[in-house]
N, C-alpha and C. Protein backbone atom coordinates (compact mmCIF):
# COMPACT_ATOMS: atom_id res chain seq x y z
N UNK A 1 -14.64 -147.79 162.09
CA UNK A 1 -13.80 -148.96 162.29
C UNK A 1 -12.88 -149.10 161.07
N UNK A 2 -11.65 -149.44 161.34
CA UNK A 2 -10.76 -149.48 160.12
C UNK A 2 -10.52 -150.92 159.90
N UNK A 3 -10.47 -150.83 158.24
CA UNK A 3 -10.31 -152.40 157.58
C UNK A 3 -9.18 -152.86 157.86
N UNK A 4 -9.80 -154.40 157.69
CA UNK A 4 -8.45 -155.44 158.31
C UNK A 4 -8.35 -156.19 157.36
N UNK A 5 -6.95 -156.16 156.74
CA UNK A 5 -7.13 -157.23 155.81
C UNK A 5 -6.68 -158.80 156.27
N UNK A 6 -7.91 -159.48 157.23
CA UNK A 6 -7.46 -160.75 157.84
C UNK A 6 -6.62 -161.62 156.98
N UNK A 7 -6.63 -161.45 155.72
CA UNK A 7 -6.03 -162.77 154.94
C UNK A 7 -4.95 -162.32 154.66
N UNK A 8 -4.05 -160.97 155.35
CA UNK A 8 -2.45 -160.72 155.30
C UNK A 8 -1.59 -161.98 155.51
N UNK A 9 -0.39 -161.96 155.06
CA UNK A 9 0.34 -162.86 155.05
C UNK A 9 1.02 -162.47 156.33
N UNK A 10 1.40 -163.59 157.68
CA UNK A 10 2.07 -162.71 158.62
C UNK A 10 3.10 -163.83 159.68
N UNK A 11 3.73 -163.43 160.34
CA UNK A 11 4.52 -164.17 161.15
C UNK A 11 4.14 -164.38 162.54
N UNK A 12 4.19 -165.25 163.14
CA UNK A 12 4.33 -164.88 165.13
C UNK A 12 5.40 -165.21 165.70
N UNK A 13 5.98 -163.97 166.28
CA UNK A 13 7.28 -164.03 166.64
C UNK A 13 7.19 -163.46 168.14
N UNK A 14 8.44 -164.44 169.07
CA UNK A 14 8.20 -164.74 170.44
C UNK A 14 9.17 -164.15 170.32
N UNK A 15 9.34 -163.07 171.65
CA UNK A 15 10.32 -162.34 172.46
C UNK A 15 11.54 -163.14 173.28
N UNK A 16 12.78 -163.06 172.85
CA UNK A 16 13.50 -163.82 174.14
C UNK A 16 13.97 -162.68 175.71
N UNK A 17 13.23 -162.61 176.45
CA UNK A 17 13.08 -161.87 177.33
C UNK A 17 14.98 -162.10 178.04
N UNK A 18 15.87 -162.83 177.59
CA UNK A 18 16.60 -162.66 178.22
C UNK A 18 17.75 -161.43 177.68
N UNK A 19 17.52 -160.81 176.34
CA UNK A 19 17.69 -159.89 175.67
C UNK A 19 17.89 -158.67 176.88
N UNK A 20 18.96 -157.68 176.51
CA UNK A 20 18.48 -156.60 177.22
C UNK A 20 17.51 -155.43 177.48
N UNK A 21 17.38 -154.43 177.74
CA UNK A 21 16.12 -153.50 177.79
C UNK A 21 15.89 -153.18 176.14
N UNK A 22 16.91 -152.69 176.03
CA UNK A 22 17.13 -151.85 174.39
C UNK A 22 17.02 -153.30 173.54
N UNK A 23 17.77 -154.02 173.77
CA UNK A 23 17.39 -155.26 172.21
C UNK A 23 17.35 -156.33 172.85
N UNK A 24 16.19 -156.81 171.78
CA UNK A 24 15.74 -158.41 172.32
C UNK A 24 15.80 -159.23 170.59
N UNK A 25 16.03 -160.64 171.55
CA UNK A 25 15.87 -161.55 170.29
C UNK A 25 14.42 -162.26 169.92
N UNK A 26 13.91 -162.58 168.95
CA UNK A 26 13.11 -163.34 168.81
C UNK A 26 12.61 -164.38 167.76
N UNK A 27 12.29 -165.31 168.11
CA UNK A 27 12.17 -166.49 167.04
C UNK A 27 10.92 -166.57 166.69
N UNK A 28 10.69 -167.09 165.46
CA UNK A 28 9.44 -167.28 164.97
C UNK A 28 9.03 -168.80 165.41
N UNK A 29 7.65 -168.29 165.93
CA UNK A 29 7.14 -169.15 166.10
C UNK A 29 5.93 -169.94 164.90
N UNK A 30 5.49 -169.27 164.60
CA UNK A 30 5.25 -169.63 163.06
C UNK A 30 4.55 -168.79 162.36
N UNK A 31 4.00 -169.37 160.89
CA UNK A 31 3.57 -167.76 160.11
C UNK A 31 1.75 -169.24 159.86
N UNK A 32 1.04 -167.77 158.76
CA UNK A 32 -0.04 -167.60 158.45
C UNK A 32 -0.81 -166.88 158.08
N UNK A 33 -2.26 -166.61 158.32
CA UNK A 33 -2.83 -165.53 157.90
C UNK A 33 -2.74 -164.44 159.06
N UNK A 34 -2.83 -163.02 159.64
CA UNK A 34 -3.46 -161.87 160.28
C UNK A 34 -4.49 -162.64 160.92
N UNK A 35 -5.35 -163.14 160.60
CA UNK A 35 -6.46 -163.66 161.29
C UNK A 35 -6.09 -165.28 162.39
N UNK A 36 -5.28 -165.97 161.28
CA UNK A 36 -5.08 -167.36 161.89
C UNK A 36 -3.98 -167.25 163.64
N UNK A 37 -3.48 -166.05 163.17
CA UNK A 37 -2.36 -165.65 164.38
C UNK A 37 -3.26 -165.10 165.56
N UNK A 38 -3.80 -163.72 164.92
CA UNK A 38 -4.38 -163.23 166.06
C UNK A 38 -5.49 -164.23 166.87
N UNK A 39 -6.37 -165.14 166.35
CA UNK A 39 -6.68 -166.02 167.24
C UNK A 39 -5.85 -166.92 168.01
N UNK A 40 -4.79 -167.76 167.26
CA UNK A 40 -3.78 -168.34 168.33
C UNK A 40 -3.24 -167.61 169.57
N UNK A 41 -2.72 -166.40 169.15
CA UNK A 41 -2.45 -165.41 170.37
C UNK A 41 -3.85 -165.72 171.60
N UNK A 42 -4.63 -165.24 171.22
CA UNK A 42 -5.96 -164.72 172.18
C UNK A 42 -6.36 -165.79 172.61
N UNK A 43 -5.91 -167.08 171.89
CA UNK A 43 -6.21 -168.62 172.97
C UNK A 43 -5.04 -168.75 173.84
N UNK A 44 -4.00 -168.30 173.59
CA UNK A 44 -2.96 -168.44 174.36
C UNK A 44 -3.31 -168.38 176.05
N UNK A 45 -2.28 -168.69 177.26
CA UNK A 45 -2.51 -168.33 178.41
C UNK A 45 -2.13 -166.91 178.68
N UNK A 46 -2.10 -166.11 179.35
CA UNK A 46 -1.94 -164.82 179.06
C UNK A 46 -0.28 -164.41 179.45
N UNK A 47 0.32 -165.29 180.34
CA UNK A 47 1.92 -165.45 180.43
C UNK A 47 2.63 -165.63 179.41
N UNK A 48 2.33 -166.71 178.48
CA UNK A 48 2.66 -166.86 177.24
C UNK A 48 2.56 -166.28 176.33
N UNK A 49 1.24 -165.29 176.37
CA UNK A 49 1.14 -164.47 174.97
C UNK A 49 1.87 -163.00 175.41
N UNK A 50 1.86 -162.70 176.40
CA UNK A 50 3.02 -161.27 176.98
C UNK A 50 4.13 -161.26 176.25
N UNK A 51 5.10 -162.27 175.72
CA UNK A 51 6.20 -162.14 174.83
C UNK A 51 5.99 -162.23 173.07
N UNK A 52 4.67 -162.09 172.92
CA UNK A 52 4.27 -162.28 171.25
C UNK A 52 4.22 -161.11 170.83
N UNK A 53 4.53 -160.91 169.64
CA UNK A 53 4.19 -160.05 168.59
C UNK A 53 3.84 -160.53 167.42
N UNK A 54 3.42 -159.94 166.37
CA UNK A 54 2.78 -160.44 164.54
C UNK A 54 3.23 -159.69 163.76
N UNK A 55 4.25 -159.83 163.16
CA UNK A 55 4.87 -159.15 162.10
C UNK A 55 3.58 -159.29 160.53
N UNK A 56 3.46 -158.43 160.17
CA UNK A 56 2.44 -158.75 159.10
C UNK A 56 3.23 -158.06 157.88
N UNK A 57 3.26 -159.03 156.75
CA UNK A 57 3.62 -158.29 155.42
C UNK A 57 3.48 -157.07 154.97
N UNK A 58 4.54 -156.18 154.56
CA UNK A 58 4.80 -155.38 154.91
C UNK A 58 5.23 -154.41 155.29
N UNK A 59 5.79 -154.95 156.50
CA UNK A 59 6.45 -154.23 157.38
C UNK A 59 5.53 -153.37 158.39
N UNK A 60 4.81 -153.79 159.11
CA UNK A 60 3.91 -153.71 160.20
C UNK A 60 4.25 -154.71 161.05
N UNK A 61 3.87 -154.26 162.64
CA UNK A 61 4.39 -154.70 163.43
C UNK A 61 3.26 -154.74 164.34
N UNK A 62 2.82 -155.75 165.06
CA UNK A 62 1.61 -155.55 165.46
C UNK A 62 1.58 -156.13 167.48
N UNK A 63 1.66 -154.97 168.24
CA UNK A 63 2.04 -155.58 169.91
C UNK A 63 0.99 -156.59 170.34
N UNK A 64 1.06 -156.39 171.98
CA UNK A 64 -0.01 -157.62 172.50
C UNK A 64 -1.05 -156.82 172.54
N UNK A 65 -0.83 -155.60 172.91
CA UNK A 65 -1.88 -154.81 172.75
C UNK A 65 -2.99 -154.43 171.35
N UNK A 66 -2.31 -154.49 170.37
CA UNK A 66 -3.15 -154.18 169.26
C UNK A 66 -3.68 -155.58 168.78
N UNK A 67 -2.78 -156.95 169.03
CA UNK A 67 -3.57 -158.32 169.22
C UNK A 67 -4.61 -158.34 169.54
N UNK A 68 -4.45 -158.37 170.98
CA UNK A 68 -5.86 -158.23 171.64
C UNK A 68 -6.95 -157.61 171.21
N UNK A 69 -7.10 -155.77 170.85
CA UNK A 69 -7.66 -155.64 170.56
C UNK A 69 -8.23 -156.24 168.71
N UNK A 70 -7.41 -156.48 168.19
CA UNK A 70 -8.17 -157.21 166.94
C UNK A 70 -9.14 -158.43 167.22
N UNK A 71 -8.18 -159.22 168.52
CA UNK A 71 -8.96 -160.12 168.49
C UNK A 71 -10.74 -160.32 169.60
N UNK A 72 -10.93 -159.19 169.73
CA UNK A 72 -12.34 -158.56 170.22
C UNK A 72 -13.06 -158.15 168.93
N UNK A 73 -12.41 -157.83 167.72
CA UNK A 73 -13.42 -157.23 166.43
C UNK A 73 -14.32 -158.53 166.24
N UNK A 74 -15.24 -157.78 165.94
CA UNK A 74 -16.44 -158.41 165.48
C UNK A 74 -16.48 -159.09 164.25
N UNK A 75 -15.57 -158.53 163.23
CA UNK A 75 -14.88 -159.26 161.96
C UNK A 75 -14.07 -160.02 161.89
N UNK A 76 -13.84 -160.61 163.04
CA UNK A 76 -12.38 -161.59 162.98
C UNK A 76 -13.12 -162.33 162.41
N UNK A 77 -12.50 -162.85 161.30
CA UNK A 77 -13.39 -164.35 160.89
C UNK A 77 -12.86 -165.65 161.59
């Protein structure tokens, strides 16, 4: 299992789906820790969280897919 550093500094930033295929816009919806995000995501409804991503300090970029799965680790604090 690879380390997470939950207490990254990080953003959550929403997709504006009206963007075209190639570029989309998106606004932050707000920042925090790696940990404090990926739970907000995973409470989300699942319509709503389809346009999220987590920018984490950096320069990492983190989809719904790799969300999700963080937010199944057994270490999420």
């Amino acid at each position: 299992m690879q380390q997470v550093n939950w207490d990254a500094p990080a953003t959550l930033q929403e997709r504006d789906d009206g963007g075209s295929d190639l570029h989309y816009h998106f606004r932050t919806v707000r920042d925090g820790t790696l940990a404090e995000l990926v739970r907000a995501v995973g409470a989300m409804p699942t319509a709503e969280r389809a346009r999220m991503v987590i920018d984490v300090a950096g320069g990492n970029t983190i989809n719904l897919g790799q969300i999700l799965d963080l937010a199944a680790r057994e270490d999420l604090p």
